[in-house]
PDB file of N, CA and C in Angstrom:
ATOM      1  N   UNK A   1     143.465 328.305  -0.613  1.00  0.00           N
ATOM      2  CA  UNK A   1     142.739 327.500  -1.586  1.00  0.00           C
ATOM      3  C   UNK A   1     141.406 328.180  -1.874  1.00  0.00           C
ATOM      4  N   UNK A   2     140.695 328.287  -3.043  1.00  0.00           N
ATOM      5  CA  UNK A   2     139.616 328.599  -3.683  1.00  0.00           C
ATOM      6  C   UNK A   2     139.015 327.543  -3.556  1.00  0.00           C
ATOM      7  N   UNK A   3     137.533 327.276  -2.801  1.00  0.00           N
ATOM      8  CA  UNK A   3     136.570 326.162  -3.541  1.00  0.00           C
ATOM      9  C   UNK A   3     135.321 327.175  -4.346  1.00  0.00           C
ATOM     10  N   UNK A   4     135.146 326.361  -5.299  1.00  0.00           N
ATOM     11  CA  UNK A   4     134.220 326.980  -6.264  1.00  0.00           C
ATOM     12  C   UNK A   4     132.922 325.870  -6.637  1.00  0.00           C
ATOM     13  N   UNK A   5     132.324 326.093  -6.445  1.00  0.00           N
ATOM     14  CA  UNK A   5     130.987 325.347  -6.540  1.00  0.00           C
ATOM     15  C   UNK A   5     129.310 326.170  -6.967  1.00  0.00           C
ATOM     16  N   UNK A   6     129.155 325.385  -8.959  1.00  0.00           N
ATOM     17  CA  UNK A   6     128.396 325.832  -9.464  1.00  0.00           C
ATOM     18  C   UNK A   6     127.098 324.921  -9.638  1.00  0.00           C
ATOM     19  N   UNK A   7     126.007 325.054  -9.667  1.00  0.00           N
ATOM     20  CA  UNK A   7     124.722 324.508  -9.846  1.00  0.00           C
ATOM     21  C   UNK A   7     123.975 324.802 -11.734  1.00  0.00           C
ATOM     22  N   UNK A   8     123.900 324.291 -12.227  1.00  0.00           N
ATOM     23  CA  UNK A   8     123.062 324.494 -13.682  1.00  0.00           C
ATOM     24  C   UNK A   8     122.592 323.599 -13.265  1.00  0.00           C
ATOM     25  N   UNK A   9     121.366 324.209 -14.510  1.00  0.00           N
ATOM     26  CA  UNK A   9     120.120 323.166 -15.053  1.00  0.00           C
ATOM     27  C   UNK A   9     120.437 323.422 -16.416  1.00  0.00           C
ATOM     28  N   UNK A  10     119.345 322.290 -16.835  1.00  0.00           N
ATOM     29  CA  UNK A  10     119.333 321.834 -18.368  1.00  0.00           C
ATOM     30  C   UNK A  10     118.192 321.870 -18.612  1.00  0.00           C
ATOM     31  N   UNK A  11     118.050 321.778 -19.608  1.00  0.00           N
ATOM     32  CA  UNK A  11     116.555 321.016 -20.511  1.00  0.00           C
ATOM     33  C   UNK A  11     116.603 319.975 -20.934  1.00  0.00           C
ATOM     34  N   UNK A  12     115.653 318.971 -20.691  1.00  0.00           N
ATOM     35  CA  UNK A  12     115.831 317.630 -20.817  1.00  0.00           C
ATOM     36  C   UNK A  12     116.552 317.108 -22.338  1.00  0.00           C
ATOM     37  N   UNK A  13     115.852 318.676 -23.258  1.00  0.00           N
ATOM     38  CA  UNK A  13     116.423 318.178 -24.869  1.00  0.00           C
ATOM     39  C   UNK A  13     118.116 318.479 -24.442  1.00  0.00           C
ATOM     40  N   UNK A  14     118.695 319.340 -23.698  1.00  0.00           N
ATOM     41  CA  UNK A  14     120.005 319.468 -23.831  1.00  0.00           C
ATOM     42  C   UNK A  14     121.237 318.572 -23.070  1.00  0.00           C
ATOM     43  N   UNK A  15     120.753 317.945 -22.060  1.00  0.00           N
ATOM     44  CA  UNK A  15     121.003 317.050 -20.735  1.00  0.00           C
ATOM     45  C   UNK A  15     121.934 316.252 -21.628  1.00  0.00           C
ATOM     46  N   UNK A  16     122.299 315.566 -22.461  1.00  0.00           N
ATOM     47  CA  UNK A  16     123.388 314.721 -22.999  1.00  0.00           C
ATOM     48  C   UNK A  16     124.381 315.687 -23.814  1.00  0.00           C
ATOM     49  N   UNK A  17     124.098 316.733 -23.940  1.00  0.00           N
ATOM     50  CA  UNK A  17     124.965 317.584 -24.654  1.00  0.00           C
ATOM     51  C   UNK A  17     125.861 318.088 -23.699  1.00  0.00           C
ATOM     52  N   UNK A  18     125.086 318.223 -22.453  1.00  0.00           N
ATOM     53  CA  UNK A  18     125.696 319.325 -21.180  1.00  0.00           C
ATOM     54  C   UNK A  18     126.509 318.003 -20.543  1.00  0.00           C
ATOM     55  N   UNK A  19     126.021 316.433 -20.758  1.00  0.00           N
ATOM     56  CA  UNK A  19     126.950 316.192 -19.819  1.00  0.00           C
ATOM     57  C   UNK A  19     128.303 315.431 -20.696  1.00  0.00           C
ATOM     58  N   UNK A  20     127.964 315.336 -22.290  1.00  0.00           N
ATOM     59  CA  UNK A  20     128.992 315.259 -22.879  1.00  0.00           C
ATOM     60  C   UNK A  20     130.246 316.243 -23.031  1.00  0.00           C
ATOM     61  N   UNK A  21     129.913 317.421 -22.926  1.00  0.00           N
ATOM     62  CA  UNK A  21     130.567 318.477 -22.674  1.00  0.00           C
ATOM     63  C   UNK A  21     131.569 318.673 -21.836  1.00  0.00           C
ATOM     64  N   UNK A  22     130.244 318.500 -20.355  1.00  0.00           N
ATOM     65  CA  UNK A  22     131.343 318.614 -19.355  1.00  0.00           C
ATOM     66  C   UNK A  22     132.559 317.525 -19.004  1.00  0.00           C
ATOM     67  N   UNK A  23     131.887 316.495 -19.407  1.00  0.00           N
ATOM     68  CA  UNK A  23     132.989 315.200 -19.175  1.00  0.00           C
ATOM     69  C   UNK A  23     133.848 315.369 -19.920  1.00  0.00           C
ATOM     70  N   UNK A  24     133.966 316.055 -21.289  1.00  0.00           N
ATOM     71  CA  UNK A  24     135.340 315.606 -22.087  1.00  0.00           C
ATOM     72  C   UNK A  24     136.106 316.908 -21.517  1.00  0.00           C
ATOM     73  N   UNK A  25     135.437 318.426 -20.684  1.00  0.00           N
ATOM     74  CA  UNK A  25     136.455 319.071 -20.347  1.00  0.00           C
ATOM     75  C   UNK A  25     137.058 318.795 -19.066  1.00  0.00           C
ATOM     76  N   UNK A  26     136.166 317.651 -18.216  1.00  0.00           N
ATOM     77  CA  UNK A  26     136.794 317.773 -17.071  1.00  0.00           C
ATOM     78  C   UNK A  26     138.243 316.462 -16.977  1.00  0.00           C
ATOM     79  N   UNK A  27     137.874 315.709 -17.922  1.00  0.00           N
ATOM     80  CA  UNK A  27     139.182 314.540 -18.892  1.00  0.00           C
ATOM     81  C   UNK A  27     140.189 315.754 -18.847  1.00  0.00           C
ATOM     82  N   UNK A  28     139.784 316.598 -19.879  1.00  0.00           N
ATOM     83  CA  UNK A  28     141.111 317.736 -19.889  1.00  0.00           C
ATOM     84  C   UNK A  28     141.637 318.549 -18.899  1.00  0.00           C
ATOM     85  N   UNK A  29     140.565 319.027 -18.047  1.00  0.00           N
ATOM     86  CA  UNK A  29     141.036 319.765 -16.643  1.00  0.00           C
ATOM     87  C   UNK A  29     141.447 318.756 -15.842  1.00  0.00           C
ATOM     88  N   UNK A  30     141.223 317.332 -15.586  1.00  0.00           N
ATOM     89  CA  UNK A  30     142.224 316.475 -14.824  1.00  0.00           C
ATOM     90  C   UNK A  30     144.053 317.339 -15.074  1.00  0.00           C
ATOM     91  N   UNK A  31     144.397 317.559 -15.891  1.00  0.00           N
ATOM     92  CA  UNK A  31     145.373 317.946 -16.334  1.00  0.00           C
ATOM     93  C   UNK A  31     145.728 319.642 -15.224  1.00  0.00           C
ATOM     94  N   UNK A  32     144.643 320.015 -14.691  1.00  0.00           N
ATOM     95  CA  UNK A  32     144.768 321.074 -14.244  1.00  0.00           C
ATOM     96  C   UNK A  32     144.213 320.816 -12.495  1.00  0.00           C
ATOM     97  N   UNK A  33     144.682 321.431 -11.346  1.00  0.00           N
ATOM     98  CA  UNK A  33     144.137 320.825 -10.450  1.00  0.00           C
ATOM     99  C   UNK A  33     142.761 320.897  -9.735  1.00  0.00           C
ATOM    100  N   UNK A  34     141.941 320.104  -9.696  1.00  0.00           N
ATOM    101  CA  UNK A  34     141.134 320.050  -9.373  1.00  0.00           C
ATOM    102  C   UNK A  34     139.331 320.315  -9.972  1.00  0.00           C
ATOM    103  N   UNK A  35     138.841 319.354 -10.245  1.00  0.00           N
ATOM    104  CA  UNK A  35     137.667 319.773 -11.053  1.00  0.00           C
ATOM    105  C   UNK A  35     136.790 318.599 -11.261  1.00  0.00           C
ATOM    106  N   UNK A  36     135.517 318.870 -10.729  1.00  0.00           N
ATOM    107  CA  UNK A  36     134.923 317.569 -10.978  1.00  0.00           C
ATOM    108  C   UNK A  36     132.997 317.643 -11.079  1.00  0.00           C
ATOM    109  N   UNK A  37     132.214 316.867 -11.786  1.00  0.00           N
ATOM    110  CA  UNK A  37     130.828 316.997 -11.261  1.00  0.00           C
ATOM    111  C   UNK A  37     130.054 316.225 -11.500  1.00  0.00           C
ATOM    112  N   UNK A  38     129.022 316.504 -10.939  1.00  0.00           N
ATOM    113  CA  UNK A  38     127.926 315.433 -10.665  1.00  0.00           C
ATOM    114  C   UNK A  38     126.279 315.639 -10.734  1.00  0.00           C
ATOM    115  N   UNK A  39     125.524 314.873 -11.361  1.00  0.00           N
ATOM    116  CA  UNK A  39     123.786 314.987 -11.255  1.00  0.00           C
ATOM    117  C   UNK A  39     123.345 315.372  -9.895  1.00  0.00           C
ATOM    118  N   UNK A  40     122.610 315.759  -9.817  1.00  0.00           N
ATOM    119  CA  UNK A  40     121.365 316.002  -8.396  1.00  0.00           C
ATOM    120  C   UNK A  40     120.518 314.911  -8.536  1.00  0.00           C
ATOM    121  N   UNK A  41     121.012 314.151  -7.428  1.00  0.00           N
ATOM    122  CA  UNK A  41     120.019 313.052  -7.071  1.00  0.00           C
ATOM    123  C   UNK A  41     118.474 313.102  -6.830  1.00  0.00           C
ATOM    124  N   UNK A  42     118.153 314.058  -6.971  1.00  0.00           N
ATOM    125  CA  UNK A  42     116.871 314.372  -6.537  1.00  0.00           C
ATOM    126  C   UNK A  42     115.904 315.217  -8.114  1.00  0.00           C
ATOM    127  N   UNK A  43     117.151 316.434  -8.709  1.00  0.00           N
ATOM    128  CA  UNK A  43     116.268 316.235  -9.986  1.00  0.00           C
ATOM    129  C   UNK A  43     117.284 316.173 -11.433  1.00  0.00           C
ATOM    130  N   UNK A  44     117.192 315.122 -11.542  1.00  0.00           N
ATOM    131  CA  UNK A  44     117.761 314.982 -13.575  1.00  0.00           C
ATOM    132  C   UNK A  44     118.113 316.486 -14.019  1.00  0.00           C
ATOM    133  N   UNK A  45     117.863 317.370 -14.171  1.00  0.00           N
ATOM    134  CA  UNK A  45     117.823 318.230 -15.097  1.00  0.00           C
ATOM    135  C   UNK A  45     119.085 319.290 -14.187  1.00  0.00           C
ATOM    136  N   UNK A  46     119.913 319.152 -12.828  1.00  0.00           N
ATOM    137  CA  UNK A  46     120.713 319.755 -12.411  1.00  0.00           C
ATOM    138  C   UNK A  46     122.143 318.856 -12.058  1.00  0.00           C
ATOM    139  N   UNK A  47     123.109 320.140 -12.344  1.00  0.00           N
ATOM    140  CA  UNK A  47     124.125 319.594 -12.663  1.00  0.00           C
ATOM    141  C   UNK A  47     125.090 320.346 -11.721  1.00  0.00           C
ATOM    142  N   UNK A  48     126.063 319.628 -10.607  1.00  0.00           N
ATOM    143  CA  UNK A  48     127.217 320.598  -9.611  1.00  0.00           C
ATOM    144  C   UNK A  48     128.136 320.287 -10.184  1.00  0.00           C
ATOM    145  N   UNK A  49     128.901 321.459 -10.528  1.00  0.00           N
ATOM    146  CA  UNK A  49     130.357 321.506 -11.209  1.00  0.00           C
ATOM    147  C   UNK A  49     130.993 321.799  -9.627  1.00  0.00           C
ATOM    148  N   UNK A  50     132.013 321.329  -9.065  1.00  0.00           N
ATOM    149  CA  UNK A  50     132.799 321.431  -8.309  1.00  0.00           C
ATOM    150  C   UNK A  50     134.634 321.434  -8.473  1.00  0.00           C
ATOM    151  N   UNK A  51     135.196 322.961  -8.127  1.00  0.00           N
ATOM    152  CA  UNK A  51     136.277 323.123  -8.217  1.00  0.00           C
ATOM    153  C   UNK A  51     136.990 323.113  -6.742  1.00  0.00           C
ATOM    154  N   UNK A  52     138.611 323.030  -6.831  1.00  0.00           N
ATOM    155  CA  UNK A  52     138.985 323.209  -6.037  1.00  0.00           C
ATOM    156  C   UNK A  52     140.738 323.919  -6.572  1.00  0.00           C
ATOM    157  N   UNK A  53     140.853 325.011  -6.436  1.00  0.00           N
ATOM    158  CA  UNK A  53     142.194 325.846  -6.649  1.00  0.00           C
ATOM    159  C   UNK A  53     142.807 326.487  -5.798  1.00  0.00           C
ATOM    160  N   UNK A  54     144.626 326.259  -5.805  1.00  0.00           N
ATOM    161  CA  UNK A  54     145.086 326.468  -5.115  1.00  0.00           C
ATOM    162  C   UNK A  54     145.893 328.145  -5.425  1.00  0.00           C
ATOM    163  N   UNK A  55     144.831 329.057  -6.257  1.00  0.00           N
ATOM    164  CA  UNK A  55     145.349 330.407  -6.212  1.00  0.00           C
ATOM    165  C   UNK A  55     144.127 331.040  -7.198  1.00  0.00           C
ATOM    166  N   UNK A  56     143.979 332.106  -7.678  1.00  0.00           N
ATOM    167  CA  UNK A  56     143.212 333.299  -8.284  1.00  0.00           C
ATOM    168  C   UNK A  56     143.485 332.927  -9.661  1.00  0.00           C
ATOM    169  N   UNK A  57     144.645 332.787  -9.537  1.00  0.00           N
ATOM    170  CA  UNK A  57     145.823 332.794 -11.333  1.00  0.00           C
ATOM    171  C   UNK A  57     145.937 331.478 -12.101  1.00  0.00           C
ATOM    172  N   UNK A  58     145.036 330.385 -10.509  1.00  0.00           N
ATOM    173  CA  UNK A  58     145.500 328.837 -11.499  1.00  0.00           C
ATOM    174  C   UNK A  58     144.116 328.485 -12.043  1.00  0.00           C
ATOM    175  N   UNK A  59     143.001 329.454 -11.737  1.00  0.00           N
ATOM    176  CA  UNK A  59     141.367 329.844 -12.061  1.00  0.00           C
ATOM    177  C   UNK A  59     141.977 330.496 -13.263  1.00  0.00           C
ATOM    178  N   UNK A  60     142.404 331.642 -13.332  1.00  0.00           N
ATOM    179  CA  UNK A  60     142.329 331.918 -14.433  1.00  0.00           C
ATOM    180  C   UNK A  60     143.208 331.443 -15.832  1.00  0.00           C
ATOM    181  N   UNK A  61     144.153 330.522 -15.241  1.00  0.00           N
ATOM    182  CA  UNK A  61     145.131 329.994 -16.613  1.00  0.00           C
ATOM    183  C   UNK A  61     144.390 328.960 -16.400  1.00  0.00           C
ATOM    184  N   UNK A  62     143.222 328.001 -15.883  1.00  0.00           N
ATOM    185  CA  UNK A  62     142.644 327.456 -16.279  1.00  0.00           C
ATOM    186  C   UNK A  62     141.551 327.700 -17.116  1.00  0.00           C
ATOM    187  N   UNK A  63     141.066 328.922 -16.910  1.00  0.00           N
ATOM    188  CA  UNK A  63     139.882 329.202 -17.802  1.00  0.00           C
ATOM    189  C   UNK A  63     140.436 330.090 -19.080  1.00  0.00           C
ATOM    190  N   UNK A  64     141.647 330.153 -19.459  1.00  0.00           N
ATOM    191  CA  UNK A  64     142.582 330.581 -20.841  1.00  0.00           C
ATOM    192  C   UNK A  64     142.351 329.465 -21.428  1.00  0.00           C
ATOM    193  N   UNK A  65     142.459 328.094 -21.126  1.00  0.00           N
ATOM    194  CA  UNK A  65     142.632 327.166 -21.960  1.00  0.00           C
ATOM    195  C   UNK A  65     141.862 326.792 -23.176  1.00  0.00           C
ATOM    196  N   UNK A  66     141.866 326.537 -24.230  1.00  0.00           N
ATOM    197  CA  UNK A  66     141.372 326.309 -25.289  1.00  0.00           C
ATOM    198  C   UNK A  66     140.200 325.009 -24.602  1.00  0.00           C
ATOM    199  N   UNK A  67     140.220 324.567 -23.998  1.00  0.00           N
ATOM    200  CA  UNK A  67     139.391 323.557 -23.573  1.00  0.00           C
ATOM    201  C   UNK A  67     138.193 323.983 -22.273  1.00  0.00           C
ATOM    202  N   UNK A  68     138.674 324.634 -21.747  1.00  0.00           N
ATOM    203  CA  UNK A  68     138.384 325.555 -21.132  1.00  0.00           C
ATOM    204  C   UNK A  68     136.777 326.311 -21.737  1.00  0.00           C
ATOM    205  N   UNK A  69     137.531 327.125 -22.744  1.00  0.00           N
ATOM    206  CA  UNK A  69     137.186 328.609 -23.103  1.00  0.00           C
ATOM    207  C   UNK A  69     135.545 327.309 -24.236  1.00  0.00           C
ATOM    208  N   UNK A  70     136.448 326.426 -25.074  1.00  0.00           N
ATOM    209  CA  UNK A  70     135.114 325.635 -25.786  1.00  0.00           C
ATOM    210  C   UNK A  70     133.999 325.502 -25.317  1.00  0.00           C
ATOM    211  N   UNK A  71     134.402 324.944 -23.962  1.00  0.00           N
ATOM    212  CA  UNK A  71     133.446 324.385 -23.094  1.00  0.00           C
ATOM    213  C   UNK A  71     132.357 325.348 -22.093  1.00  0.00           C
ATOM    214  N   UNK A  72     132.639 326.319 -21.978  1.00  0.00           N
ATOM    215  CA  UNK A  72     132.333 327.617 -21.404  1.00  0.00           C
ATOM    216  C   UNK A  72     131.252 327.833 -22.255  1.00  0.00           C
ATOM    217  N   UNK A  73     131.419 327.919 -23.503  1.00  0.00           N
ATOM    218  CA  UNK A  73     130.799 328.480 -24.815  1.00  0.00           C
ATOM    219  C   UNK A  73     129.235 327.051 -24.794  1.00  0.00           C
ATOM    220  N   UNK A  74     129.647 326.599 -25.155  1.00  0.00           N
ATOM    221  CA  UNK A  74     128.496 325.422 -25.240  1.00  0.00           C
ATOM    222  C   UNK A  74     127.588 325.518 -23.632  1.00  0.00           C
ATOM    223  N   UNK A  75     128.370 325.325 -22.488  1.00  0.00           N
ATOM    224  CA  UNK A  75     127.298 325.146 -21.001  1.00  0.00           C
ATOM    225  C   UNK A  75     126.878 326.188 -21.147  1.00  0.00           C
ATOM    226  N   UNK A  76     127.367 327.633 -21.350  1.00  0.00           N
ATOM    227  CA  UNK A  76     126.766 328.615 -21.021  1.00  0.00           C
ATOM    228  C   UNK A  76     125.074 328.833 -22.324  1.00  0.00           C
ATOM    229  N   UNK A  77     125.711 328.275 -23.413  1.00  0.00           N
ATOM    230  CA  UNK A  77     124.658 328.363 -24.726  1.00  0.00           C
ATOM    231  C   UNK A  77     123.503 327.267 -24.122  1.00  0.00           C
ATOM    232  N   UNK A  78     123.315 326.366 -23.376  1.00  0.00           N
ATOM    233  CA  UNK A  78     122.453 325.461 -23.112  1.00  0.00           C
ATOM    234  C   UNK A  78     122.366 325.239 -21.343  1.00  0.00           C
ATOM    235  N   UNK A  79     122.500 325.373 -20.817  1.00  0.00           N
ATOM    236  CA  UNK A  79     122.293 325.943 -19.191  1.00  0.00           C
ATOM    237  C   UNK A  79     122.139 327.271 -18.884  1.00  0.00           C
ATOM    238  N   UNK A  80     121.150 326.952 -17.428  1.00  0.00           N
ATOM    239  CA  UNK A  80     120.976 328.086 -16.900  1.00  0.00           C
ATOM    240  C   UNK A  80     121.594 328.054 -15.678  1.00  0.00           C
ATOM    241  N   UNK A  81     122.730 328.903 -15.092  1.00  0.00           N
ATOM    242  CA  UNK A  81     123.300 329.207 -13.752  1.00  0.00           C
ATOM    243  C   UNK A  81     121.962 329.014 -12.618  1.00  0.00           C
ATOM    244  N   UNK A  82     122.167 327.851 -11.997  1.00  0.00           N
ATOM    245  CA  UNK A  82     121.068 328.435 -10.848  1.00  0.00           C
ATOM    246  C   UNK A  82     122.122 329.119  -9.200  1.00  0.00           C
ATOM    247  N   UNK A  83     122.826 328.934  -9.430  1.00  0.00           N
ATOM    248  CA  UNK A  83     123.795 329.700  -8.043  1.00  0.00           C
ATOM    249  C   UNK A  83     125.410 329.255  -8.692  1.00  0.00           C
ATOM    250  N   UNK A  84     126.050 329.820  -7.846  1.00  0.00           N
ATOM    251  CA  UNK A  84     127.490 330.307  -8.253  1.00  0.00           C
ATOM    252  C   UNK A  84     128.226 330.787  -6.865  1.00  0.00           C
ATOM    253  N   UNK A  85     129.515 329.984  -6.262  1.00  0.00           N
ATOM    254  CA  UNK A  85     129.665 330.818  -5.485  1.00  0.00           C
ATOM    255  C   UNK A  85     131.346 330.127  -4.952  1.00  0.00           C
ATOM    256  N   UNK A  86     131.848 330.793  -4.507  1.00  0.00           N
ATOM    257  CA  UNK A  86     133.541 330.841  -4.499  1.00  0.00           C
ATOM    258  C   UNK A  86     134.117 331.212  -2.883  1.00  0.00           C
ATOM    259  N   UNK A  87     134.427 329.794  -2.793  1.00  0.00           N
ATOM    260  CA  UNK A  87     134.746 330.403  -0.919  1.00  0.00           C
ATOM    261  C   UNK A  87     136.505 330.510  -1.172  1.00  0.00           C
ATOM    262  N   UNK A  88     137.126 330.811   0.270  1.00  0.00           N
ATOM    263  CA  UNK A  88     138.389 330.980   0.179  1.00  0.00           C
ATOM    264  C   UNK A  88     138.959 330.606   1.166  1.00  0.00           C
ATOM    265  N   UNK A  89     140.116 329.107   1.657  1.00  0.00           N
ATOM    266  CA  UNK A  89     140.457 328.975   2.981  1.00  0.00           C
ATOM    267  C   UNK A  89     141.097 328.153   3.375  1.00  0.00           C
ATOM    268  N   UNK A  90     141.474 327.591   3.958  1.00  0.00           N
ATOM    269  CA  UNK A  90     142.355 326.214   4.387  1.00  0.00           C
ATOM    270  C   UNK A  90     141.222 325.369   4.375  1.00  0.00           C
ATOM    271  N   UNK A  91     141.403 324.374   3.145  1.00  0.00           N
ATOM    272  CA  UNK A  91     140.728 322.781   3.736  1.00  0.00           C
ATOM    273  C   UNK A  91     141.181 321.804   3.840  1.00  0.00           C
ATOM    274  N   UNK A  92     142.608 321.824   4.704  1.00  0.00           N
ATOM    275  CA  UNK A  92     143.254 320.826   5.030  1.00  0.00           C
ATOM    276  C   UNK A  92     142.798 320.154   6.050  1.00  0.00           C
ATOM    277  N   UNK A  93     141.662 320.414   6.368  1.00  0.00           N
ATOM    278  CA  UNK A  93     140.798 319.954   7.462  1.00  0.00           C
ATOM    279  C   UNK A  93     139.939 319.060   7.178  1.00  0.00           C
ATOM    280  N   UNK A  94     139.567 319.244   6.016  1.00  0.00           N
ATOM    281  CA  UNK A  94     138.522 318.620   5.180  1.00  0.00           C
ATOM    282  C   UNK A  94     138.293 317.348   5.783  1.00  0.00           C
ATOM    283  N   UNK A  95     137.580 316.629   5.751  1.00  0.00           N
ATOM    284  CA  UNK A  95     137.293 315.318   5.549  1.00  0.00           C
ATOM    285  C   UNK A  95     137.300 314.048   4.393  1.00  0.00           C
ATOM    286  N   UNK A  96     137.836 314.188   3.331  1.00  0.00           N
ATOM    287  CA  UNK A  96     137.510 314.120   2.294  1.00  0.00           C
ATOM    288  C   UNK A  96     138.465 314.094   1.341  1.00  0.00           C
ATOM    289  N   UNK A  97     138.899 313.215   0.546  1.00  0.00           N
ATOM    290  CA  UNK A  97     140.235 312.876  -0.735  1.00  0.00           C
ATOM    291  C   UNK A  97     139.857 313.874  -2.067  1.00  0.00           C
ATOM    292  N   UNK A  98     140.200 314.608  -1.518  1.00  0.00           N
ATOM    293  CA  UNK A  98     140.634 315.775  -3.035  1.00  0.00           C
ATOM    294  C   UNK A  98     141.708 315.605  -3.556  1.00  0.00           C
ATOM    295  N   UNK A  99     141.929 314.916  -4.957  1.00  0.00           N
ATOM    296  CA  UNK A  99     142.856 314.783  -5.573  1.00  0.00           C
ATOM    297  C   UNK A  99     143.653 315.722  -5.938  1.00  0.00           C
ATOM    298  N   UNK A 100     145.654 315.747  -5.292  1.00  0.00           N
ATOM    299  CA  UNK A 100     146.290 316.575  -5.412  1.00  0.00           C
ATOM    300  C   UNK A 100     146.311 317.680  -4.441  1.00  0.00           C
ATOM    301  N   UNK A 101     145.356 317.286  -3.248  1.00  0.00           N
ATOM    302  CA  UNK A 101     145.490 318.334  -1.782  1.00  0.00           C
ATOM    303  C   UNK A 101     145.315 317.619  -0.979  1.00  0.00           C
ATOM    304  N   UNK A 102     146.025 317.706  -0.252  1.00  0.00           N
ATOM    305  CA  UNK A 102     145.961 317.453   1.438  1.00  0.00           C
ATOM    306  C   UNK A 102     145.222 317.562   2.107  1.00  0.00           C
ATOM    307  N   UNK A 103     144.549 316.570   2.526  1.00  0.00           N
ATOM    308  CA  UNK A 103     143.246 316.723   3.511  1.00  0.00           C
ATOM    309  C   UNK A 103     143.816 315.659   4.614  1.00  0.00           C
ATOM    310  N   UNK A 104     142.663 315.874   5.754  1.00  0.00           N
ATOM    311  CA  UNK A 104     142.342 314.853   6.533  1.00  0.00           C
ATOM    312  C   UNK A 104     142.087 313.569   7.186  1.00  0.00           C
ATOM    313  N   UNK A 105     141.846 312.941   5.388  1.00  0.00           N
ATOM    314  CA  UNK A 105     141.234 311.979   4.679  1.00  0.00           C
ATOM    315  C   UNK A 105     142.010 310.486   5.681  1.00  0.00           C
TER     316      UNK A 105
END
């Protein structure tokens, strides 16, 4: 399994654009496994995209997708990456209900 877990910021003028965005692609990536995100409780203006894939190839026929590829185009035009980073491993250990994997839970 791939976990992938990204951090952006916004600008306060862009903050409803970035999270309209991401919500209508992650509606569509429901369709694909695993994908989800959330505000930083601490500051408004950051945003964790959190993935979870079960190969290299289901990352990348997810990021082929026309919904995908839209959405890419817009976060990247109005966010700034503050970290980026891609682990690799069994988390059937997890603690935690990841929809569509086997955990611990």
């Amino acid at each position: 399994m791939l976990f992938a877990n990204f951090v952006f910021e916004t600008l306060r003028s862009t903050r409803e654009r970035f999270i309209e965005t991401a919500t209508k692609v992650m509606a569509q990536s429901r369709q694909d496994p695993g994908c989800s995100f959330t505000a930083d409780l601490e500051r408004e203006d950051r945003f964790h995209i959190t993935e979870l894939w079960r190969s290299s190839e289901a990352i990348a026929e997810h990021l082929a997708r026309p919904h995908a590829v839209a959405a890419s185009a817009v976060i990247s035009a109005i966010t700034k990456v503050i970290s980026a980073h891609v682990y690799e491993g069994d988390v059937s250990a997890l603690p935690v209900n990841i929809p569509g994997v086997a955990t611990a839970s």
